[in-house]
Protein backbone atom coordinates (compact mmCIF):
# COMPACT_ATOMS: atom_id res chain seq x y z
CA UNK A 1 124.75 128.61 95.95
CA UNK A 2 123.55 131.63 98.58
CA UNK A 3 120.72 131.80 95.86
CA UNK A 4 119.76 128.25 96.06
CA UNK A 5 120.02 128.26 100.22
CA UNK A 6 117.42 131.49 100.16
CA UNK A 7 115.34 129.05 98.16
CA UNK A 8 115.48 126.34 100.40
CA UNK A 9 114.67 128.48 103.29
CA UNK A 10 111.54 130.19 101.79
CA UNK A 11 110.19 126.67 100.88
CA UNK A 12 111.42 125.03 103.90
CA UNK A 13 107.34 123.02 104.72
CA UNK A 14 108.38 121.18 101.05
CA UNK A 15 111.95 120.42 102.41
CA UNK A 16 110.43 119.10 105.88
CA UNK A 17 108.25 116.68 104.23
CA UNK A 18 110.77 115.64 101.95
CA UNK A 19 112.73 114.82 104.82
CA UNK A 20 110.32 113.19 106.68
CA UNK A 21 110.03 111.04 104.19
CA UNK A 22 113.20 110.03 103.37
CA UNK A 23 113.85 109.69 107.32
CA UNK A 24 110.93 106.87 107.15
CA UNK A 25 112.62 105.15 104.47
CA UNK A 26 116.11 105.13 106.09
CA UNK A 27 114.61 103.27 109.03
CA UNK A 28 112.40 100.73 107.59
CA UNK A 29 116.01 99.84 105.37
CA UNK A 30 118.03 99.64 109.00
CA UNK A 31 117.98 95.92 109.15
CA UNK A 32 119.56 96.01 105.44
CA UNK A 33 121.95 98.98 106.16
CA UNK A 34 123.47 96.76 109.31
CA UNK A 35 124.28 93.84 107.33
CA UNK A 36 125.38 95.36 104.92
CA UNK A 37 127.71 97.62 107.66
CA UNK A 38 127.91 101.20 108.10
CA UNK A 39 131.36 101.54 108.05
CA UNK A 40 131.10 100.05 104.44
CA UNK A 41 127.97 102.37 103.43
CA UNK A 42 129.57 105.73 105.06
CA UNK A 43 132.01 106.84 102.59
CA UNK A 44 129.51 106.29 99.55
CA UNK A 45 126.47 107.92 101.30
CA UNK A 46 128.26 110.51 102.68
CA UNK A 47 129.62 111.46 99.39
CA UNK A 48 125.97 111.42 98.06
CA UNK A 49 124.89 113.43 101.03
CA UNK A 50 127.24 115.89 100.61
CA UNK A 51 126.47 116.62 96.72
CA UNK A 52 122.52 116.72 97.57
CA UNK A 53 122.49 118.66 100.73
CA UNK A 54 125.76 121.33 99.56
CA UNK A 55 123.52 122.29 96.53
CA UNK A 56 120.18 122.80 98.27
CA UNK A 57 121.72 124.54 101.58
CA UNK A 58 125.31 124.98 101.23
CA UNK A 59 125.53 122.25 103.78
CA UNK A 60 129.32 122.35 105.86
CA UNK A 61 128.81 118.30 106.28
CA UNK A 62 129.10 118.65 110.37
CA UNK A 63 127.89 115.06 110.76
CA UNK A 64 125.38 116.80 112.94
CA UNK A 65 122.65 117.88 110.62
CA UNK A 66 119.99 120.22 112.71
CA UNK A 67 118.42 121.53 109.50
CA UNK A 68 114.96 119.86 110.45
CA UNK A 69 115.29 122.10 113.58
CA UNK A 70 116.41 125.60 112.19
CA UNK A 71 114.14 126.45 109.20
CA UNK A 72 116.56 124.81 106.75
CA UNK A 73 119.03 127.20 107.24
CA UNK A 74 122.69 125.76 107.67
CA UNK A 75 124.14 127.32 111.03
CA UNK A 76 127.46 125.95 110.09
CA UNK A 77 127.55 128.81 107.79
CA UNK A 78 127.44 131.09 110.57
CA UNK A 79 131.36 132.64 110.32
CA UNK A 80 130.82 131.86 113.99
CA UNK A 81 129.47 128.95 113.62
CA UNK A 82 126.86 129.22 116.38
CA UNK A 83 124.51 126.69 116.85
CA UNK A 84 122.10 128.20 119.37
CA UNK A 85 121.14 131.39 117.66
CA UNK A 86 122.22 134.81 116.69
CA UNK A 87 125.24 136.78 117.99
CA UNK A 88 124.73 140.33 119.33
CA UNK A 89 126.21 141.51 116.11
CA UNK A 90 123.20 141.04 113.80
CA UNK A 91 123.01 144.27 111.62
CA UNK A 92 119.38 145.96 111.55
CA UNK A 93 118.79 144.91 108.19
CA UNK A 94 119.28 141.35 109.51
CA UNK A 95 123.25 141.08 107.81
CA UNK A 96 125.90 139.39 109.39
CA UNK A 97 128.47 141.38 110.82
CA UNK A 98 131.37 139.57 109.83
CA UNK A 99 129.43 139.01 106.14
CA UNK A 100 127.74 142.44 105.17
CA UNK A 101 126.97 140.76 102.59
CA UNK A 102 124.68 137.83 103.67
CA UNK A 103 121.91 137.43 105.47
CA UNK A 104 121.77 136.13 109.01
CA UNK A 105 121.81 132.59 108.76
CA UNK A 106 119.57 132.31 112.18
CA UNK A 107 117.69 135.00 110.85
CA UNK A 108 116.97 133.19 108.14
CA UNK A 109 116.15 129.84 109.90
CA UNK A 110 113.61 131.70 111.98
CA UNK A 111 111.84 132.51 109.24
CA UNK A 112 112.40 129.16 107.55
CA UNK A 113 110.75 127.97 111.03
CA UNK A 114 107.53 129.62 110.76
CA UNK A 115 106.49 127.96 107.87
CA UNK A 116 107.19 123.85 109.31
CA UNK A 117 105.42 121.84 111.05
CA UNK A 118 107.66 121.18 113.63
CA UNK A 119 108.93 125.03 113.91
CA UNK A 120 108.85 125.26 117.51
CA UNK A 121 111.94 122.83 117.69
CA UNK A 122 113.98 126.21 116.90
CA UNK A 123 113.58 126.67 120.40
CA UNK A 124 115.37 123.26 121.71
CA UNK A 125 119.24 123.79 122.28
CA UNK A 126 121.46 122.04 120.38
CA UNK A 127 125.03 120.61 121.50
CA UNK A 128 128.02 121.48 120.96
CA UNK A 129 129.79 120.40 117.56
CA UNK A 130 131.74 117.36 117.75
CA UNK A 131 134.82 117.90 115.37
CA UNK A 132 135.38 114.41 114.98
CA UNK A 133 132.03 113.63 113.28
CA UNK A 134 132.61 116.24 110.39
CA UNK A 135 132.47 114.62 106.91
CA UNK A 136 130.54 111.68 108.07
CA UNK A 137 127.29 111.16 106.63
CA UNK A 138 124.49 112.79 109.09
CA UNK A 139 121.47 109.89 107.54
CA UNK A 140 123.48 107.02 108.69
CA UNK A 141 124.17 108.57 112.17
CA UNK A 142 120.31 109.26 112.86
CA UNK A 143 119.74 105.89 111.65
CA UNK A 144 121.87 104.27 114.20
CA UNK A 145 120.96 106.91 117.02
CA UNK A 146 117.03 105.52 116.51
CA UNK A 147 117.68 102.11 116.35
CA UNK A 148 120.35 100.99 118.54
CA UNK A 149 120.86 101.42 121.81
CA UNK A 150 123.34 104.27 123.22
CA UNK A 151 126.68 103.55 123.70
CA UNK A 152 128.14 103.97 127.26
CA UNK A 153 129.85 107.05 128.34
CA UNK A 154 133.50 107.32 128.36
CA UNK A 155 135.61 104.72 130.62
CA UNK A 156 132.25 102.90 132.02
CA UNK A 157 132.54 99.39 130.67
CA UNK A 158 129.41 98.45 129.07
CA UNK A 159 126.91 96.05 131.80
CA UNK A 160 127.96 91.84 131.80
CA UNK A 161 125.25 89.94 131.60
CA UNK A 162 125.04 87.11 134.72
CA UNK A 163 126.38 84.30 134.10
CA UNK A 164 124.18 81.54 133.87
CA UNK A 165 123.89 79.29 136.83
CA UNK A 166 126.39 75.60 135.90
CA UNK A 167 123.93 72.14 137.29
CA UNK A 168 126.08 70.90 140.39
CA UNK A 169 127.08 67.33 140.14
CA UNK A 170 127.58 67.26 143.98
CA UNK A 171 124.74 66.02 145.56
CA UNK A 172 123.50 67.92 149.08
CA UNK A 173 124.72 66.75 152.52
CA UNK A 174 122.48 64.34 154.39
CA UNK A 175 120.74 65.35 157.64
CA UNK A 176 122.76 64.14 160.48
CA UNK A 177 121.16 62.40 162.48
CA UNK A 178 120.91 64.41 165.60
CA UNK A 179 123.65 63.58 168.43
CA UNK A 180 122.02 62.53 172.01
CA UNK A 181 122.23 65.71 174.38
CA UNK A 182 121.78 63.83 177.78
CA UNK A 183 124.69 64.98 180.02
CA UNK A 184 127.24 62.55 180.86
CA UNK A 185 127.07 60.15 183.63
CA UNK A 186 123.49 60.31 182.73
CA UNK A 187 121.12 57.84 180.59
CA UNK A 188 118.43 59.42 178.49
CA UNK A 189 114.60 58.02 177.96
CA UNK A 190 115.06 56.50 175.24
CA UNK A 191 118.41 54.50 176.30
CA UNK A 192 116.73 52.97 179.37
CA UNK A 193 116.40 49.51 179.01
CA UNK A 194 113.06 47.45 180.70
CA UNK A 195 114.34 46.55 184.42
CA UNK A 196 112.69 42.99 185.90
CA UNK A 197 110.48 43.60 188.50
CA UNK A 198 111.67 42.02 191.80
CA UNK A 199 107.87 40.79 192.90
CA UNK A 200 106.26 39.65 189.44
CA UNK A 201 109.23 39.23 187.46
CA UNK A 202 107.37 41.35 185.13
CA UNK A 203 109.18 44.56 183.14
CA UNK A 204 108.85 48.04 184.59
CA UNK A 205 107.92 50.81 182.06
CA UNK A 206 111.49 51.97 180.53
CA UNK A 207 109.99 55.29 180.99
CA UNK A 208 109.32 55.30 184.81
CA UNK A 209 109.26 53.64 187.86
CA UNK A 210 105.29 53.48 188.95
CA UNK A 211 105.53 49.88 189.38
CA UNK A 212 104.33 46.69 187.17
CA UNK A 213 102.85 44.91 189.28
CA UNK A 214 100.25 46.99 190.58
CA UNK A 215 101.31 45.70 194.15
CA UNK A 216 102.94 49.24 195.32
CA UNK A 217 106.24 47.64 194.61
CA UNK A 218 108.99 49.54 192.50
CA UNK A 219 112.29 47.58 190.63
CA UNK A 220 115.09 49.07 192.02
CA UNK A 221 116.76 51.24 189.32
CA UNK A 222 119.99 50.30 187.88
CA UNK A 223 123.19 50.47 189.82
């Protein structure tokens, strides 16, 4: 097995395309892996993904597979299992300290790195381990991750959508019709009715009190 990880490592630009494309496939078959359900698929393909990846890199099955990111080199199989590089205890010949007898494994994933396309990424820091993903299958959860949207954080209830607006079967108020404002005791304009004229007999203007008969003469207003 630590023979078969050294290999990996030294050809770890084969393993990287090999992984790209197996990373393409997995996502053009996500409609087909949600039907079918990934709770159904994750015991089967995680029990294929641990056979594959434990022979080629002694993989710990973390459910949190960072191999494209550190030159194919497990760091689960760090004794401290560090995932943001080496301790200070790296021996000069590039040993573990705990393991005299094996090789660094972030010594050996920065030399895997050199030789990828996407090396640099050794550089990005990696979160913590989440013990609750371990056994899982890794393929499935990068799947998911670049498909479907995030689920909320802890005790935030994911956003309701608004409610759609229900037709009314009320109908709207009518205008009222406005209510006279003339002050009691008092008539408005439009509630003055034509007066007789006391000269002509003819009708005064409702309006005013200019005379109708052009004589000078006014009706007397109402009493």
């Amino acid at each position: 097995m630590y023979s078969v990880r050294l290999f990996s490592v030294r050809h770890s630009r084969g393993f990287e395309r090999l992984y790209n494309m197996l990373e393409s496939s997995l996502l053009m078959l996500a409609p087909v892996l949600k039907k079918v359900g990934y709770a159904r698929l994750e015991k089967p393909v995680a029990a294929f993904e641990r056979t594959v990846k434990g022979f080629l890199f002694d993989c710990q099955m973390c459910g949190q597979c960072a191999l494209s990111s550190t030159g194919m080199s497990c760091s689960m199989n760090c004794p401290k299992n560090l995932r943001n590089g080496p301790c200070g205890g790296v021996r000069e010949n590039g040993h573990c300290e705990v393991k005299p007898e094996m090789k660094c494994v972030w010594v050996q994933a920065w030399e895997g790195s050199q030789h990828m396309a996407k090396g640099p990424a050794i550089l990005d820091v990696q979160k913590p381990v989440d013990n609750r993903l371990k056994g899982h299958s890794s393929w499935l959860k990068v799947v998911r991750d670049k498909t479907e949207p995030p689920p909320p954080p802890p005790g935030k209830a994911p956003p309701k959508k608004p409610a759609a607006e229900k037709p009314s079967g009320e109908k709207p108020p009518a205008d009222k019709p406005a209510a006279a404002s003339s002050a009691p005791g008092r008539r408005s304009a439009t509630s003055i009715l034509p007066i007789p004229c006391r000269l002509c007999r003819g009708t005064a203007p409702a309006a005013g009190w200019s005379g109708c008969c052009g004589k000078g003469s006014s009706p007397s207003p109402p009493s």
